[in-house]
PDB file of N, CA and C in Angstrom:
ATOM      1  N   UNK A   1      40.393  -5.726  -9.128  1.00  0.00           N
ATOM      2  CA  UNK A   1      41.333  -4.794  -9.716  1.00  0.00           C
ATOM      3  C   UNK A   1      42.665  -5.504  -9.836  1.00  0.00           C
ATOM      4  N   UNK A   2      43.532  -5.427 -10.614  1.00  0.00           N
ATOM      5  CA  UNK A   2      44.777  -5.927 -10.893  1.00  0.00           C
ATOM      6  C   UNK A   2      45.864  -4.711 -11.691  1.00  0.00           C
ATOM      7  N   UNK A   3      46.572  -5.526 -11.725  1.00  0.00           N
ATOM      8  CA  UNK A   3      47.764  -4.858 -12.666  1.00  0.00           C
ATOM      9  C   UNK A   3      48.414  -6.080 -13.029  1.00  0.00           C
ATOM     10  N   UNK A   4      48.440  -6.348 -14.215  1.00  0.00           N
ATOM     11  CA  UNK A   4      48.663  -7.189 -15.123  1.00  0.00           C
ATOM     12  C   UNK A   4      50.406  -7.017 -15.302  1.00  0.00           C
ATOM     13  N   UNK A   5      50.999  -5.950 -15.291  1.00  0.00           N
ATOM     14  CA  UNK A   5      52.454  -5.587 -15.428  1.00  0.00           C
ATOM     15  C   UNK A   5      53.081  -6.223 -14.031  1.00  0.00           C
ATOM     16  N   UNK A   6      52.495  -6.220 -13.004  1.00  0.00           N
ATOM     17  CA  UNK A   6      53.519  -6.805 -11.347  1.00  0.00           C
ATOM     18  C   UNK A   6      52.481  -8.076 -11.062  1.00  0.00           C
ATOM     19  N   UNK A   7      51.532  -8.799 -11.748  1.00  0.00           N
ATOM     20  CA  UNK A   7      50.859  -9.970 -11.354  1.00  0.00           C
ATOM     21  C   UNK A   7      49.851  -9.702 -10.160  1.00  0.00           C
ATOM     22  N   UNK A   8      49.708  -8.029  -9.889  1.00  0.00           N
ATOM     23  CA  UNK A   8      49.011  -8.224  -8.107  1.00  0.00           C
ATOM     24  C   UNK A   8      47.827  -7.979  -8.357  1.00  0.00           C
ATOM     25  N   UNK A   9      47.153  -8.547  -7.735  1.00  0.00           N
ATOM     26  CA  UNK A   9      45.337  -8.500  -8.098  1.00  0.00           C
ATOM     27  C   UNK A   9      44.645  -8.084  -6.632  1.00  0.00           C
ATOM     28  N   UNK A  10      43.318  -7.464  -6.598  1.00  0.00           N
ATOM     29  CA  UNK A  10      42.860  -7.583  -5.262  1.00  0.00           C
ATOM     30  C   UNK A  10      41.162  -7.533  -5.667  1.00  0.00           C
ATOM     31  N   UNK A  11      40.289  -7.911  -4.248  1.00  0.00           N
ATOM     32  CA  UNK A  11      39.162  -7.770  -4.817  1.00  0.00           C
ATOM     33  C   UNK A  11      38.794  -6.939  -3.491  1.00  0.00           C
ATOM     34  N   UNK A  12      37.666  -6.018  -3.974  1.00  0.00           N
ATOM     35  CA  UNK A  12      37.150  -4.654  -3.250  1.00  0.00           C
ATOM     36  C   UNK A  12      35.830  -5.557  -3.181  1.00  0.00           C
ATOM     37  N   UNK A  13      35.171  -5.867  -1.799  1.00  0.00           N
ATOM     38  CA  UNK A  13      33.986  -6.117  -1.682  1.00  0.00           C
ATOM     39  C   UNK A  13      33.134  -4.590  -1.102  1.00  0.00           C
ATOM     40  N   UNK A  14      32.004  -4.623  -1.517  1.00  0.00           N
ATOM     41  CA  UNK A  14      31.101  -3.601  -0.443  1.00  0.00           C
ATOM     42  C   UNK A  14      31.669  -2.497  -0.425  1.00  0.00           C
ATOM     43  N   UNK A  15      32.306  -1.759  -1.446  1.00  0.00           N
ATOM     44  CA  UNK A  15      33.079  -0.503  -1.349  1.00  0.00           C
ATOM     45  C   UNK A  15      32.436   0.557  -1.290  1.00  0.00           C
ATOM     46  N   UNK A  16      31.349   0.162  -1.922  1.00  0.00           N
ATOM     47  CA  UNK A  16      30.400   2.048  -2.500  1.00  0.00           C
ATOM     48  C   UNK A  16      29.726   1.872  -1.126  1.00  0.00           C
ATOM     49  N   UNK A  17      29.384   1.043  -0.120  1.00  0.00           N
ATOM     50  CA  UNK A  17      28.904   1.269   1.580  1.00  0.00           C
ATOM     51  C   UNK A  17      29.451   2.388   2.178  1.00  0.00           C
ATOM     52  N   UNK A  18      28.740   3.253   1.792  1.00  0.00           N
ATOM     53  CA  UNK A  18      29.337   4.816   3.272  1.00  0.00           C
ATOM     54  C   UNK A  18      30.451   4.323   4.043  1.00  0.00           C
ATOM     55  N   UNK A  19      30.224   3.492   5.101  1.00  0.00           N
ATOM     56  CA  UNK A  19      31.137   2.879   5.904  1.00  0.00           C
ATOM     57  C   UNK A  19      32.144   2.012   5.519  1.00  0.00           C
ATOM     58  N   UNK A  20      32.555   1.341   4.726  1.00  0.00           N
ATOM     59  CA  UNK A  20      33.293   0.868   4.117  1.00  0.00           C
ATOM     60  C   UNK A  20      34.091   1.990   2.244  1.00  0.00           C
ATOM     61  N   UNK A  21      34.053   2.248   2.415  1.00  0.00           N
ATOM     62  CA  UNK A  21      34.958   3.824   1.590  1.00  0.00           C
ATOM     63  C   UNK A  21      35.649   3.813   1.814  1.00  0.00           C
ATOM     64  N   UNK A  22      36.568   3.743   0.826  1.00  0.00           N
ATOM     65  CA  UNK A  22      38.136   4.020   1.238  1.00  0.00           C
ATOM     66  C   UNK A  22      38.538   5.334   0.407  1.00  0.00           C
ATOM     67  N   UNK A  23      38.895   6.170   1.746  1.00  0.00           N
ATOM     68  CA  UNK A  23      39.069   7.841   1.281  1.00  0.00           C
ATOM     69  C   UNK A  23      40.036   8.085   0.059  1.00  0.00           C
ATOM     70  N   UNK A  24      41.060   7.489   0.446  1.00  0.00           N
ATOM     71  CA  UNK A  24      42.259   7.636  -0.794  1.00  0.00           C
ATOM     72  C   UNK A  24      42.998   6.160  -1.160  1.00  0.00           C
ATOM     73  N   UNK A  25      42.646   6.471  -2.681  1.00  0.00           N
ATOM     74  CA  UNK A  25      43.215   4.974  -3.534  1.00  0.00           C
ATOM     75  C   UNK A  25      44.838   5.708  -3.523  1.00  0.00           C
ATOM     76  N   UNK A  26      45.950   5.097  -3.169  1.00  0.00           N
ATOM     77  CA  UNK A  26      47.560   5.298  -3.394  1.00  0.00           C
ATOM     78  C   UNK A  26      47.803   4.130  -4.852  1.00  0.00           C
ATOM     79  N   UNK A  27      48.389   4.404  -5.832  1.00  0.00           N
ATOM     80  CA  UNK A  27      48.443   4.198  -7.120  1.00  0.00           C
ATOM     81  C   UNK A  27      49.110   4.694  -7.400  1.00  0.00           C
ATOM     82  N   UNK A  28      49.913   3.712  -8.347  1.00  0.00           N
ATOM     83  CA  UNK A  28      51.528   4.418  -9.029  1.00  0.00           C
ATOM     84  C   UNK A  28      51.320   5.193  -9.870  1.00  0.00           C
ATOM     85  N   UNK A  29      50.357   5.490 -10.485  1.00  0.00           N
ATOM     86  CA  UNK A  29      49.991   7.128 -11.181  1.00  0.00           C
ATOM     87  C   UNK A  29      49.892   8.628 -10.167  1.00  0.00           C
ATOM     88  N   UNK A  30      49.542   7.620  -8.652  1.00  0.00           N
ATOM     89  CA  UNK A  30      49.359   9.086  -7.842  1.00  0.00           C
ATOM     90  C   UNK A  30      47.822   8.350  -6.908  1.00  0.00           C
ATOM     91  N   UNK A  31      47.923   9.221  -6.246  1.00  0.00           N
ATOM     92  CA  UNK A  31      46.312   9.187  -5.488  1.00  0.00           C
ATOM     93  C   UNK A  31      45.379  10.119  -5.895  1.00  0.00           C
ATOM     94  N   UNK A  32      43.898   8.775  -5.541  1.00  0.00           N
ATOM     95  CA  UNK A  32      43.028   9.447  -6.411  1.00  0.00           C
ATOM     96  C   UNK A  32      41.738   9.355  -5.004  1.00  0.00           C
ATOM     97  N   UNK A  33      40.769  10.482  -5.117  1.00  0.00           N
ATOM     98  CA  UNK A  33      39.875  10.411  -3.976  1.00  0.00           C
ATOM     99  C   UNK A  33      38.928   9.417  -4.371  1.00  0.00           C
ATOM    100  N   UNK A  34      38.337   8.890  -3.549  1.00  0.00           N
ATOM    101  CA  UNK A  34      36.905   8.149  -3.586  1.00  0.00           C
ATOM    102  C   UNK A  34      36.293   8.230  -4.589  1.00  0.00           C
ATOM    103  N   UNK A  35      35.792   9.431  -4.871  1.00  0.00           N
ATOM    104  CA  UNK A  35      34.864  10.122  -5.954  1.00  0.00           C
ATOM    105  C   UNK A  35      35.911  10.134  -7.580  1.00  0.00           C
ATOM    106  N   UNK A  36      36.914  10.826  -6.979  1.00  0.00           N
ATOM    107  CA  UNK A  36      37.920  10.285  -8.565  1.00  0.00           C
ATOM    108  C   UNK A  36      37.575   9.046  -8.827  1.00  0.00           C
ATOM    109  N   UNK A  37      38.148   8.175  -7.960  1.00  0.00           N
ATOM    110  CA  UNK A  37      38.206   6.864  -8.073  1.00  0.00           C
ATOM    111  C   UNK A  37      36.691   6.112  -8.758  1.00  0.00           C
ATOM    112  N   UNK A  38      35.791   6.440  -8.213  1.00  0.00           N
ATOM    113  CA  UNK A  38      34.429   5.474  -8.932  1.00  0.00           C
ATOM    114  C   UNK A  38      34.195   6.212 -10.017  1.00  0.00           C
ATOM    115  N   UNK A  39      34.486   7.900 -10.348  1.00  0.00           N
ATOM    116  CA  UNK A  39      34.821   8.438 -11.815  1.00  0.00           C
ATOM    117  C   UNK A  39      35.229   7.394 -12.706  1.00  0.00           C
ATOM    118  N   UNK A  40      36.918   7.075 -12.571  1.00  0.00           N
ATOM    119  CA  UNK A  40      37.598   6.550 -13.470  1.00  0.00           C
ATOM    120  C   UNK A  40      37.572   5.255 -13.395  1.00  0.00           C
ATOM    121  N   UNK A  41      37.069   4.613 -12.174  1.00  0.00           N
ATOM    122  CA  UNK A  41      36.636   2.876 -12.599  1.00  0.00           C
ATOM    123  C   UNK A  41      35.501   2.772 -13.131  1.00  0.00           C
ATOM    124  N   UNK A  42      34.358   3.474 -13.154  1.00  0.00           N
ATOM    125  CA  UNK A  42      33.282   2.923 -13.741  1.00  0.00           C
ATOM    126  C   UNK A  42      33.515   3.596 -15.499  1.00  0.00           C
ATOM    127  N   UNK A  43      34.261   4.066 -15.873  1.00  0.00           N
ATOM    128  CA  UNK A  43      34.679   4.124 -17.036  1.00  0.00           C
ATOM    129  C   UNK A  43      35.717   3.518 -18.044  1.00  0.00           C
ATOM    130  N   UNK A  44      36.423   3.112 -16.671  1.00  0.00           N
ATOM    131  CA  UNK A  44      37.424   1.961 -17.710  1.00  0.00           C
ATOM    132  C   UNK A  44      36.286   1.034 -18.766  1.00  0.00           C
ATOM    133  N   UNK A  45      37.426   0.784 -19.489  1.00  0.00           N
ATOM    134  CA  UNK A  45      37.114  -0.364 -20.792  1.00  0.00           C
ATOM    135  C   UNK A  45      36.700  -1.937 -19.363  1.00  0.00           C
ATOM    136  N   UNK A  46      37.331  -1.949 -18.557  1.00  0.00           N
ATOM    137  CA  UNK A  46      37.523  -3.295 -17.986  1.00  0.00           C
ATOM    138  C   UNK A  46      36.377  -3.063 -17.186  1.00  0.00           C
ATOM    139  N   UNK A  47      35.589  -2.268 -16.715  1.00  0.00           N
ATOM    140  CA  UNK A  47      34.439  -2.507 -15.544  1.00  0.00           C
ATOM    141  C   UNK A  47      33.548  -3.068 -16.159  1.00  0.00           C
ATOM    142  N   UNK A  48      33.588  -4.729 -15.271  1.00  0.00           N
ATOM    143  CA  UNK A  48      32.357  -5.012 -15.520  1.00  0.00           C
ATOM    144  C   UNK A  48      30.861  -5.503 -14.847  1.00  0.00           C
ATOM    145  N   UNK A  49      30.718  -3.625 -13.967  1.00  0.00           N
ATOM    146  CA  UNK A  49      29.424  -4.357 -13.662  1.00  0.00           C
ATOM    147  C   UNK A  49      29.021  -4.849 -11.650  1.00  0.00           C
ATOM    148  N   UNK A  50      28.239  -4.669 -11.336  1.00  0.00           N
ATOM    149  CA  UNK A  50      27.766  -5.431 -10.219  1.00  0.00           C
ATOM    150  C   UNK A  50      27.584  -7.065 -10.332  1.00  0.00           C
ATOM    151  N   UNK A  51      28.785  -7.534 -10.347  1.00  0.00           N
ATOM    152  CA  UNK A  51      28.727  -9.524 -10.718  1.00  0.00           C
ATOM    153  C   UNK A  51      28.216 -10.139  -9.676  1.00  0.00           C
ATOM    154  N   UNK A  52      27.804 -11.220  -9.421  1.00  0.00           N
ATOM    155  CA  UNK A  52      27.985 -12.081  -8.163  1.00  0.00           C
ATOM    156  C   UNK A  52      29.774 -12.927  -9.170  1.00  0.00           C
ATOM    157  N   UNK A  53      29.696 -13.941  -8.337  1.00  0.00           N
ATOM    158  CA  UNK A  53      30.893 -14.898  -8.207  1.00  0.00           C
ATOM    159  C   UNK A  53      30.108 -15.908  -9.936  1.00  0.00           C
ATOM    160  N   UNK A  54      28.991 -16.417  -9.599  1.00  0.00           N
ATOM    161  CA  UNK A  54      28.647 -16.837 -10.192  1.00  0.00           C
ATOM    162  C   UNK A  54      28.317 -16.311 -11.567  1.00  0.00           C
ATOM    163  N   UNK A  55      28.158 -15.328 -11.973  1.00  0.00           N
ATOM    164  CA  UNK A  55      28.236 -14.336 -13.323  1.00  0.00           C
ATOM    165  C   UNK A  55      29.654 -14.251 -13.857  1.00  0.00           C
ATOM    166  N   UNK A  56      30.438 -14.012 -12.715  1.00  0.00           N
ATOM    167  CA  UNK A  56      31.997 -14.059 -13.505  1.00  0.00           C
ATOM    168  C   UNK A  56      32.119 -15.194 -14.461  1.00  0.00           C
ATOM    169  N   UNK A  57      32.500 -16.414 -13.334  1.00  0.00           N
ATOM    170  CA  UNK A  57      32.664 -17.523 -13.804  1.00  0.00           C
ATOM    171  C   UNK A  57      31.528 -17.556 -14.918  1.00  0.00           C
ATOM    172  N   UNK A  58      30.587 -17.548 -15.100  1.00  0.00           N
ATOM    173  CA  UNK A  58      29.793 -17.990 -16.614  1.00  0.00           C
ATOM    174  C   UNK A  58      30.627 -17.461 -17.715  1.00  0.00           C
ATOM    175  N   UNK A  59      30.828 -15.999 -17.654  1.00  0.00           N
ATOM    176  CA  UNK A  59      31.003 -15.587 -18.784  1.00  0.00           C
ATOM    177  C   UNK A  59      32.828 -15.793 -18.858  1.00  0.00           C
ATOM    178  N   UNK A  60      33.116 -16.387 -18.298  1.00  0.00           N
ATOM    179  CA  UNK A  60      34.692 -16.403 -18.422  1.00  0.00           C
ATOM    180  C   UNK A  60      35.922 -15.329 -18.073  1.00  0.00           C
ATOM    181  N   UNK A  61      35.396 -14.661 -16.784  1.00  0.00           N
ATOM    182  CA  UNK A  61      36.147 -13.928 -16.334  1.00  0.00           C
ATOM    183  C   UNK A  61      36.613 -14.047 -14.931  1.00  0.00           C
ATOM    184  N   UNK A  62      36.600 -15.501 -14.309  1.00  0.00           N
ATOM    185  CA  UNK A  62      37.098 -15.691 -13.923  1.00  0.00           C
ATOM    186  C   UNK A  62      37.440 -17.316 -13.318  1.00  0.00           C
ATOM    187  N   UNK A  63      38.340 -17.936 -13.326  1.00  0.00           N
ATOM    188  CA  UNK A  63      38.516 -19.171 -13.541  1.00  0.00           C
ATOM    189  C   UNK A  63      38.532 -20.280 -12.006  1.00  0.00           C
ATOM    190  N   UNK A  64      37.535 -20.216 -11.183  1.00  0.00           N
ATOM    191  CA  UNK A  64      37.036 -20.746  -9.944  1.00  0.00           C
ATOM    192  C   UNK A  64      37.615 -21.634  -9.446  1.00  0.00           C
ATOM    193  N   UNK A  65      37.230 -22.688 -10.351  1.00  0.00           N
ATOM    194  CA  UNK A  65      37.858 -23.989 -10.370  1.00  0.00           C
ATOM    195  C   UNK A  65      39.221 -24.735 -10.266  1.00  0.00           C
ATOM    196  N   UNK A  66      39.602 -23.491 -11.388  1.00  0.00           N
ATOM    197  CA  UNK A  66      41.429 -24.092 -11.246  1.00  0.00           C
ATOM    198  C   UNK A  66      42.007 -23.234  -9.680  1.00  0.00           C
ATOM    199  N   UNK A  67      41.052 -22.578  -9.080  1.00  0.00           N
ATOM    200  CA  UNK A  67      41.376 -21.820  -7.773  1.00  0.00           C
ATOM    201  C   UNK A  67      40.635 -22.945  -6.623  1.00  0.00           C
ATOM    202  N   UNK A  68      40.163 -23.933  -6.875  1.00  0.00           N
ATOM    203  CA  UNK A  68      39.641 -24.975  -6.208  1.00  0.00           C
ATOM    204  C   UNK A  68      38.300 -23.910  -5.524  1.00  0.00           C
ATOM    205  N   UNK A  69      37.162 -23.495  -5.654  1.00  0.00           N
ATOM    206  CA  UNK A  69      36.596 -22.784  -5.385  1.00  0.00           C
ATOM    207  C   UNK A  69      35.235 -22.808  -6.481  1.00  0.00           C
ATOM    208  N   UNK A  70      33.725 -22.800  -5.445  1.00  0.00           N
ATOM    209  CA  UNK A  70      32.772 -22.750  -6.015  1.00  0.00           C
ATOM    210  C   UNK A  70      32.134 -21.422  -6.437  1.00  0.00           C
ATOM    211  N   UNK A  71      31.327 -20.810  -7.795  1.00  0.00           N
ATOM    212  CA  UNK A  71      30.600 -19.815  -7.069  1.00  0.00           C
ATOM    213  C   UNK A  71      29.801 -19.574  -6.248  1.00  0.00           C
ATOM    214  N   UNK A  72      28.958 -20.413  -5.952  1.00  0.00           N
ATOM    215  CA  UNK A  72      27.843 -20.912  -5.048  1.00  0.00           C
ATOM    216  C   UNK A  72      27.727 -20.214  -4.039  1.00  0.00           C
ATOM    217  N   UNK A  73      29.025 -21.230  -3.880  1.00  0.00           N
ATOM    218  CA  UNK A  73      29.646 -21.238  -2.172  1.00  0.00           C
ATOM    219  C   UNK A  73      30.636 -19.768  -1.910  1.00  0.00           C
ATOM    220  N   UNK A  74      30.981 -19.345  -2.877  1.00  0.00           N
ATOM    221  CA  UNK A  74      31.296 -17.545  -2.657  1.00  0.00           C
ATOM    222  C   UNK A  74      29.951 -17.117  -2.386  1.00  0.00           C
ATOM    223  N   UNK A  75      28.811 -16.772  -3.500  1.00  0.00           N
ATOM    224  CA  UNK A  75      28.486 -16.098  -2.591  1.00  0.00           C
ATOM    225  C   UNK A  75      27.293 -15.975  -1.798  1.00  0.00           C
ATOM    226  N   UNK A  76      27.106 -17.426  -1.513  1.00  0.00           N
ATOM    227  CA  UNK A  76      26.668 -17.440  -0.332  1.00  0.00           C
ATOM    228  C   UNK A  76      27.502 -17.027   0.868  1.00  0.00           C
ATOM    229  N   UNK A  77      28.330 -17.488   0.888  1.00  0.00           N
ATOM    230  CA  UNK A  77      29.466 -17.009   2.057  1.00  0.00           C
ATOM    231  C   UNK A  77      29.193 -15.386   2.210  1.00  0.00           C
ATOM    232  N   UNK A  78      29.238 -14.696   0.905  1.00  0.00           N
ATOM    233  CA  UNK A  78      29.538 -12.965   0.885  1.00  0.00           C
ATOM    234  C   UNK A  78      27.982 -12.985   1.701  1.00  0.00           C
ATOM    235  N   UNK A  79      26.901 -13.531   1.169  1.00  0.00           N
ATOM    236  CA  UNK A  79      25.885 -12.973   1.687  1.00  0.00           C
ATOM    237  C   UNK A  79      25.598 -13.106   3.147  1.00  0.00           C
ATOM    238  N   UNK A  80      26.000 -13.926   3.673  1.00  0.00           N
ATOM    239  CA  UNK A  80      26.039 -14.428   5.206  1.00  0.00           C
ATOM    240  C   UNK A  80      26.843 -13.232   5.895  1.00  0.00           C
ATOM    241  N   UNK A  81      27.603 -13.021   5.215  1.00  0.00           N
ATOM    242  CA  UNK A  81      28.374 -12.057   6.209  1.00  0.00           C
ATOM    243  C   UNK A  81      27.710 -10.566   5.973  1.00  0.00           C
TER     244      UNK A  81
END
């Protein structure tokens, strides 16, 4: 998720996990519940999808390399943990 207007980006791993849910998104439009929230992200124009690391990078959405960083080695890492 990002905002392109203040440069701040973040990445949500494992969110839709019961236990890992985060009750209320705070957002400069306002707060939105859980359930709002996977409403209006899985409908944006920009969702794309259950990726690994390695799907991003193919299709050019996200640039690994110039981040010194493999996909591989993401997510294997994600899966280990």
């Amino acid at each position: 998720m990002g905002n392109t207007a203040s440069q701040r980006y973040i990445v949500i791993f494992d969110w839709q996990l019961p236990e890992n849910q985060i009750e209320t998104f705070s957002l400069s439009e306002g707060s939105l519940s859980y359930d709002e929230f996977v409403a209006r992200f899985r409908l944006s124009d920009n969702y794309r999808g259950n990726l690994t690391w390695a799907e991003l990078a193919a299709n050019g959405e996200i640039d690994l390399k110039r981040l010194g960083l493999l996909a591989k080695t993401l997510d294997d890492d994600l899966e280990t943990i």
